[in-house]
PDB file of N, CA and C in Angstrom:
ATOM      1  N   UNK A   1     -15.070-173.307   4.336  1.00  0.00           N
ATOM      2  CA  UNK A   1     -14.858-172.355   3.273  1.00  0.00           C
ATOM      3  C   UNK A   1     -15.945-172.481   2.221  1.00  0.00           C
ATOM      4  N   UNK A   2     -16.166-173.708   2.210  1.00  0.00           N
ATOM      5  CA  UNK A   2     -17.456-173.683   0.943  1.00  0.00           C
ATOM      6  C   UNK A   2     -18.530-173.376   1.677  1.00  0.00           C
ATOM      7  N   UNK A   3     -18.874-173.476   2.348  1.00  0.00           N
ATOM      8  CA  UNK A   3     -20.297-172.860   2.950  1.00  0.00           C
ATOM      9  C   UNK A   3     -20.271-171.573   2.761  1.00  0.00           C
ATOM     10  N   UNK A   4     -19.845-170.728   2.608  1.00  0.00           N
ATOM     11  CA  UNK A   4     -19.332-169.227   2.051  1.00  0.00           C
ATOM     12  C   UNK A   4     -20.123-168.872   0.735  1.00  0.00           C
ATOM     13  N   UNK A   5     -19.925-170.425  -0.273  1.00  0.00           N
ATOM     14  CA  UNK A   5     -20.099-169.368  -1.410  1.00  0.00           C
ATOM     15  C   UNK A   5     -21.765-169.155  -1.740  1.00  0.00           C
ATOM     16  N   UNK A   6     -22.298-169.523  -0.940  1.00  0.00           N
ATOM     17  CA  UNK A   6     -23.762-168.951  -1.452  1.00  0.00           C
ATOM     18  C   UNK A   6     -24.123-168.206  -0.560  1.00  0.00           C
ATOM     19  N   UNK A   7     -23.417-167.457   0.244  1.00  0.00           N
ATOM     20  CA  UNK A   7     -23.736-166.023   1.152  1.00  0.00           C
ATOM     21  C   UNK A   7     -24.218-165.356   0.571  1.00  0.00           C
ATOM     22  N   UNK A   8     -23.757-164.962  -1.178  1.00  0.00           N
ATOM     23  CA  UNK A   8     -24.519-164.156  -1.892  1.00  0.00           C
ATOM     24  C   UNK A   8     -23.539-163.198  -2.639  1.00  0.00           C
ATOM     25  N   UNK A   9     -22.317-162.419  -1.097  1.00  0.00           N
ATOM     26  CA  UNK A   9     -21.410-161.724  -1.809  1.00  0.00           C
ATOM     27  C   UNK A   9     -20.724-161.860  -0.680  1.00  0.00           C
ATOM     28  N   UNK A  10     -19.612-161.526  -1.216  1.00  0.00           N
ATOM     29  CA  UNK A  10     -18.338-161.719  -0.326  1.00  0.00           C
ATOM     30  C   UNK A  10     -18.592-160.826   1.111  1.00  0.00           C
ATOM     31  N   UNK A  11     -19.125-159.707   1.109  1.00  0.00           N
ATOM     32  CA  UNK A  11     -19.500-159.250   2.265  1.00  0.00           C
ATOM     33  C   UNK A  11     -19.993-159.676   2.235  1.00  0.00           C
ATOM     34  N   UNK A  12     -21.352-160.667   2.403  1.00  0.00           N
ATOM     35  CA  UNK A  12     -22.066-160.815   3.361  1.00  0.00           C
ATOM     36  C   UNK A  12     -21.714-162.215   3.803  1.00  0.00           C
ATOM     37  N   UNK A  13     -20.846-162.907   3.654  1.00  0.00           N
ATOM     38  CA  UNK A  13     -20.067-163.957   4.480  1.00  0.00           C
ATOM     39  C   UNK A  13     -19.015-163.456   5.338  1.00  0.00           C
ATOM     40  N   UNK A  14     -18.731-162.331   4.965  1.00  0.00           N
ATOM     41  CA  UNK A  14     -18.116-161.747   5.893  1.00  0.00           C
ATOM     42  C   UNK A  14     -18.802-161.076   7.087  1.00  0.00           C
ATOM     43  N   UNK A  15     -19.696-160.930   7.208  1.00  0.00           N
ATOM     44  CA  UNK A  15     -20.570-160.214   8.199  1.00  0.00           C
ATOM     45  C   UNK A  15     -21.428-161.384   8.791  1.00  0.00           C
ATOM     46  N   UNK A  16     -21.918-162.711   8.093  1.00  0.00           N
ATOM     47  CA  UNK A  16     -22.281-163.572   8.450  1.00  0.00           C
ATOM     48  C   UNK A  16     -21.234-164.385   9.435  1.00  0.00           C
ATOM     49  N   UNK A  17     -19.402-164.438   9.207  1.00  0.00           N
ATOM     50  CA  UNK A  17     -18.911-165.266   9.818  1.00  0.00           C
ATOM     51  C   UNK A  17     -18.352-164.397  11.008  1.00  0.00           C
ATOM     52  N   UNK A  18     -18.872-162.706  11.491  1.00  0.00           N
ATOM     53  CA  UNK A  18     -18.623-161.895  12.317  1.00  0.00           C
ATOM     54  C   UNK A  18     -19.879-162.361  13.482  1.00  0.00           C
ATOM     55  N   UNK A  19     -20.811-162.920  13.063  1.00  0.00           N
ATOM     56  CA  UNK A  19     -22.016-163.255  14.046  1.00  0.00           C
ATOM     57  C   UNK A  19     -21.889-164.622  14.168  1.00  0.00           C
ATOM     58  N   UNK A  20     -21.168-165.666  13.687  1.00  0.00           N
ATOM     59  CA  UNK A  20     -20.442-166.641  14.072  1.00  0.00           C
ATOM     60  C   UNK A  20     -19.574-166.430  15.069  1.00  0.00           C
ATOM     61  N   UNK A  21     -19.164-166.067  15.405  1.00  0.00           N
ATOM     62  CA  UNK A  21     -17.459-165.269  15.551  1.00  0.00           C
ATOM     63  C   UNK A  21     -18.559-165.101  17.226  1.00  0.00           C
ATOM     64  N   UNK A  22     -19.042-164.296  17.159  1.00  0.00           N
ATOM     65  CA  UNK A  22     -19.535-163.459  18.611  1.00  0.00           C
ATOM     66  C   UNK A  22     -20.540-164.785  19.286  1.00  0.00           C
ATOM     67  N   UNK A  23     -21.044-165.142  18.303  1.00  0.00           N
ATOM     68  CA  UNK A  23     -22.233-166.429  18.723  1.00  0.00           C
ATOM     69  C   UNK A  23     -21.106-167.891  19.691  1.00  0.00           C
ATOM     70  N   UNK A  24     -19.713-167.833  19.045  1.00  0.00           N
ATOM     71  CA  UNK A  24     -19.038-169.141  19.317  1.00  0.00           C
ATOM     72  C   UNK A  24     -18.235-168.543  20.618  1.00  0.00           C
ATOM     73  N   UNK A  25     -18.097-167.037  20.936  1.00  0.00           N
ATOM     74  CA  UNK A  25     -17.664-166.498  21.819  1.00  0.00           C
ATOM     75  C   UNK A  25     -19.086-166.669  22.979  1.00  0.00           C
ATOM     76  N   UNK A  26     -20.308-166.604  23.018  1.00  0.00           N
ATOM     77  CA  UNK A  26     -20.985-166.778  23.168  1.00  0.00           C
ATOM     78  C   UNK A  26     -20.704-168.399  24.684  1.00  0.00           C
ATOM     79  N   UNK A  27     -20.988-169.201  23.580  1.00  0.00           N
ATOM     80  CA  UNK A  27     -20.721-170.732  23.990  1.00  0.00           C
ATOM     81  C   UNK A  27     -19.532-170.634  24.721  1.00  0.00           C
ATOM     82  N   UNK A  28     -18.035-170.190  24.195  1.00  0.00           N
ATOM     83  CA  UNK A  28     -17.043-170.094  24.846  1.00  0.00           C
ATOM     84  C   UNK A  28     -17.139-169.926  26.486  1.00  0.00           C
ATOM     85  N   UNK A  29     -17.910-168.337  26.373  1.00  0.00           N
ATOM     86  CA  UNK A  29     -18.008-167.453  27.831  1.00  0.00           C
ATOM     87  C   UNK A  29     -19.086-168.057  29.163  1.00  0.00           C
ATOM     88  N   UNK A  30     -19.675-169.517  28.231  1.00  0.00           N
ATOM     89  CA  UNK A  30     -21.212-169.944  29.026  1.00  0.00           C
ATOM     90  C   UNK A  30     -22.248-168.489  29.089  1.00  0.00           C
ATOM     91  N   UNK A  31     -22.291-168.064  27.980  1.00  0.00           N
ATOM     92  CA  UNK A  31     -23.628-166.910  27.825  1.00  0.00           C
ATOM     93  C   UNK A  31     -24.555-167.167  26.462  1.00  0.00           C
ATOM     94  N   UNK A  32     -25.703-166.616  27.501  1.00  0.00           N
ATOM     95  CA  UNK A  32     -26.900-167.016  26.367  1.00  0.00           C
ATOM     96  C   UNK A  32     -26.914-166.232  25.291  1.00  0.00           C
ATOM     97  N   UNK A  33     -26.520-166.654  24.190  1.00  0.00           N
ATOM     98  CA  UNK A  33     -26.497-166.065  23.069  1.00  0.00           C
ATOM     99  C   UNK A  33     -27.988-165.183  22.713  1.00  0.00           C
ATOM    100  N   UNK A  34     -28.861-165.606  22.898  1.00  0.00           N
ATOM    101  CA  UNK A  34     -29.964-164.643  23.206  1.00  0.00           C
ATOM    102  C   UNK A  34     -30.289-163.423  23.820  1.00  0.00           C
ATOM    103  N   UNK A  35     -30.143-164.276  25.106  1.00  0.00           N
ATOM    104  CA  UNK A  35     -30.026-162.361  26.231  1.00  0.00           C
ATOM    105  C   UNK A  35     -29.092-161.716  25.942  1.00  0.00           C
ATOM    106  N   UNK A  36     -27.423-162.286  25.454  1.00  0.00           N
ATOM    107  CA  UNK A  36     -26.799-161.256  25.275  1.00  0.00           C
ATOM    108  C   UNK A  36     -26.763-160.296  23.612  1.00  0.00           C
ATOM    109  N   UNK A  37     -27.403-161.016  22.889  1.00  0.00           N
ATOM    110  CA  UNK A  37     -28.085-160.180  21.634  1.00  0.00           C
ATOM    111  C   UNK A  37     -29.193-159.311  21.842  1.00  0.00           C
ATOM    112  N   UNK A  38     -30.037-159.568  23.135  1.00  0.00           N
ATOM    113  CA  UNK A  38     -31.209-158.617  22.807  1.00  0.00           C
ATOM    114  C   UNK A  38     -30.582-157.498  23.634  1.00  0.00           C
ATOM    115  N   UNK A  39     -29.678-157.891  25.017  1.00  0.00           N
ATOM    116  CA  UNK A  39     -29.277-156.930  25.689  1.00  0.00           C
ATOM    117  C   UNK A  39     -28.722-155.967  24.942  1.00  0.00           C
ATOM    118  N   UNK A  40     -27.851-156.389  24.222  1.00  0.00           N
ATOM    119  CA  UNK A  40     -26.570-155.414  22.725  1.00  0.00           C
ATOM    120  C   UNK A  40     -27.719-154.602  22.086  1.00  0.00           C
ATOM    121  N   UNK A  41     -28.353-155.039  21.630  1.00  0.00           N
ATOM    122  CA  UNK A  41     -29.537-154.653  20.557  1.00  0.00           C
ATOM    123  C   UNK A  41     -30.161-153.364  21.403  1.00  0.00           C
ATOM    124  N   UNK A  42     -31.037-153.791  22.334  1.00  0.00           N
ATOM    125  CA  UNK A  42     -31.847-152.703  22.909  1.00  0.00           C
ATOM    126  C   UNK A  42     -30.560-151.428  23.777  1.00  0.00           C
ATOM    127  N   UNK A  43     -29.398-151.793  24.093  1.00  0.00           N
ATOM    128  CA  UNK A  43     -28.838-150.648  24.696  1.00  0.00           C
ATOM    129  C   UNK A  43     -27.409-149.594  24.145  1.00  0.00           C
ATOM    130  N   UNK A  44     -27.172-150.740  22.923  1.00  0.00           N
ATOM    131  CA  UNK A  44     -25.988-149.929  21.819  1.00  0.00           C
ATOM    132  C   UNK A  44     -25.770-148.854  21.869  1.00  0.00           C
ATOM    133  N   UNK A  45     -27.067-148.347  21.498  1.00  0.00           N
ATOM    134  CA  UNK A  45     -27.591-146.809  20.923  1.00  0.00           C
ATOM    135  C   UNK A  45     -27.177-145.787  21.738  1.00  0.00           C
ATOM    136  N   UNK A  46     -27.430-146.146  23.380  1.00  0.00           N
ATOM    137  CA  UNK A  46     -27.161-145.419  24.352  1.00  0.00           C
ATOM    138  C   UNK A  46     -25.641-145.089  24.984  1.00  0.00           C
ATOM    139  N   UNK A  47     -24.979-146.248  24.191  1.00  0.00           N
ATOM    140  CA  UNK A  47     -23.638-146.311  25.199  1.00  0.00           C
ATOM    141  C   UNK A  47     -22.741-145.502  24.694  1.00  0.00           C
ATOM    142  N   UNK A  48     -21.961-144.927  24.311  1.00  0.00           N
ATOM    143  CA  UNK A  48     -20.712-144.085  24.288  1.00  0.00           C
ATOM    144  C   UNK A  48     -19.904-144.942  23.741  1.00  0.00           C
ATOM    145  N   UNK A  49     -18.588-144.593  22.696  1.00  0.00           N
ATOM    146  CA  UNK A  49     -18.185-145.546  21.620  1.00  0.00           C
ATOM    147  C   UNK A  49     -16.716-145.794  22.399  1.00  0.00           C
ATOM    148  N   UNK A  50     -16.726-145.370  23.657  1.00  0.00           N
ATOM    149  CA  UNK A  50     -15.325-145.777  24.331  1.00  0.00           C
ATOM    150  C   UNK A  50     -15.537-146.849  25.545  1.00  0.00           C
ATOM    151  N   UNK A  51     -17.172-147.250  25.470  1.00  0.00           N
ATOM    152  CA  UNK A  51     -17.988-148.155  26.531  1.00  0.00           C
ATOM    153  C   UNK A  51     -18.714-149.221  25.281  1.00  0.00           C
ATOM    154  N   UNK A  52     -18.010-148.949  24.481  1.00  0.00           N
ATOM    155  CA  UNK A  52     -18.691-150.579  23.316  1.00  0.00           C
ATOM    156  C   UNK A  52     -17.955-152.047  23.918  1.00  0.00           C
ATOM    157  N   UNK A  53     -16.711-151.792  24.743  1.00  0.00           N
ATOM    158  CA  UNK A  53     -16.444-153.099  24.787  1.00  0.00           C
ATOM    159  C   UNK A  53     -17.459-154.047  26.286  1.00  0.00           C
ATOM    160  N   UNK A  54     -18.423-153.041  26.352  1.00  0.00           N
ATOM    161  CA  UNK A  54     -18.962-153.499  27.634  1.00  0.00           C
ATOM    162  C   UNK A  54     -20.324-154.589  27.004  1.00  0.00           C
ATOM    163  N   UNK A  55     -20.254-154.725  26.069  1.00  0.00           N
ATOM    164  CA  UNK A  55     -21.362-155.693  25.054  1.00  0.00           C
ATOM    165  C   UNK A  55     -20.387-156.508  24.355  1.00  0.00           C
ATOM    166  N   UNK A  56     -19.359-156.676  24.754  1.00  0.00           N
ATOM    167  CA  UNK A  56     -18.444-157.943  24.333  1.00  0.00           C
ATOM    168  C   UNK A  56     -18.852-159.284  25.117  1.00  0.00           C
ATOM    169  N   UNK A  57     -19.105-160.658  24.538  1.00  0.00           N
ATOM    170  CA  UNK A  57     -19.836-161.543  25.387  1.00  0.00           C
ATOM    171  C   UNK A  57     -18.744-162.225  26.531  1.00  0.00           C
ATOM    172  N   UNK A  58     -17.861-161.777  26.715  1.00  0.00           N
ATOM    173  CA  UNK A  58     -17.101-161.940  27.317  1.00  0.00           C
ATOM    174  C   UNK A  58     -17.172-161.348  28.731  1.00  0.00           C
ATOM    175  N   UNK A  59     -17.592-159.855  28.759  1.00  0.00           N
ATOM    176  CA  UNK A  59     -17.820-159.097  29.627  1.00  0.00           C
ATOM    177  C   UNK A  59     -19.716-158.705  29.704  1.00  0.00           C
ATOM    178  N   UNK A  60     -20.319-159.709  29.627  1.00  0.00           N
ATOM    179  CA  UNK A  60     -21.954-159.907  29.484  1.00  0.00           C
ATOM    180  C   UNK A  60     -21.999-160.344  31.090  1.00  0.00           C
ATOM    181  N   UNK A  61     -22.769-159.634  32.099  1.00  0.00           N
ATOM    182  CA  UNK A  61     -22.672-159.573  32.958  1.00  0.00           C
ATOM    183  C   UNK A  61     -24.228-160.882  32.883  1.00  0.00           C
ATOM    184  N   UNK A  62     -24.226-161.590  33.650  1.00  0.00           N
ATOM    185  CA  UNK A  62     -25.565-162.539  33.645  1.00  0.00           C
ATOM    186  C   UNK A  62     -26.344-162.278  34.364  1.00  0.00           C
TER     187      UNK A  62
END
């Protein structure tokens, strides 16, 4: 909780502990937190907002 307070503002520990959150899901799933950020990154844009859960690191195909 104290590591929080110099995020800056309350959102942005909140958005900081959302990329925690996906990064520890990450480790969880045995996926490279890397490939599956650049994969998310470069193909978001393209996907359809009823096909977002397909960039969940859970479902990160290796």
């Amino acid at each position: 909780r104290k590591n929080y307070l110099f995020a800056g503002s309350h959102d942005a520990a909140q958005r900081s502990a959302v990329i925690y959150t996906f990064f520890a899901n990450c480790h969880k799933h045995e996926v490279d937190p890397y490939k599956w950020l650049k994969y998310t990154l470069e193909n978001i844009m393209e996907a359809p907002i009823q096909d977002i859960h397909q960039f969940y690191p859970q479902n990160f195909k290796k």
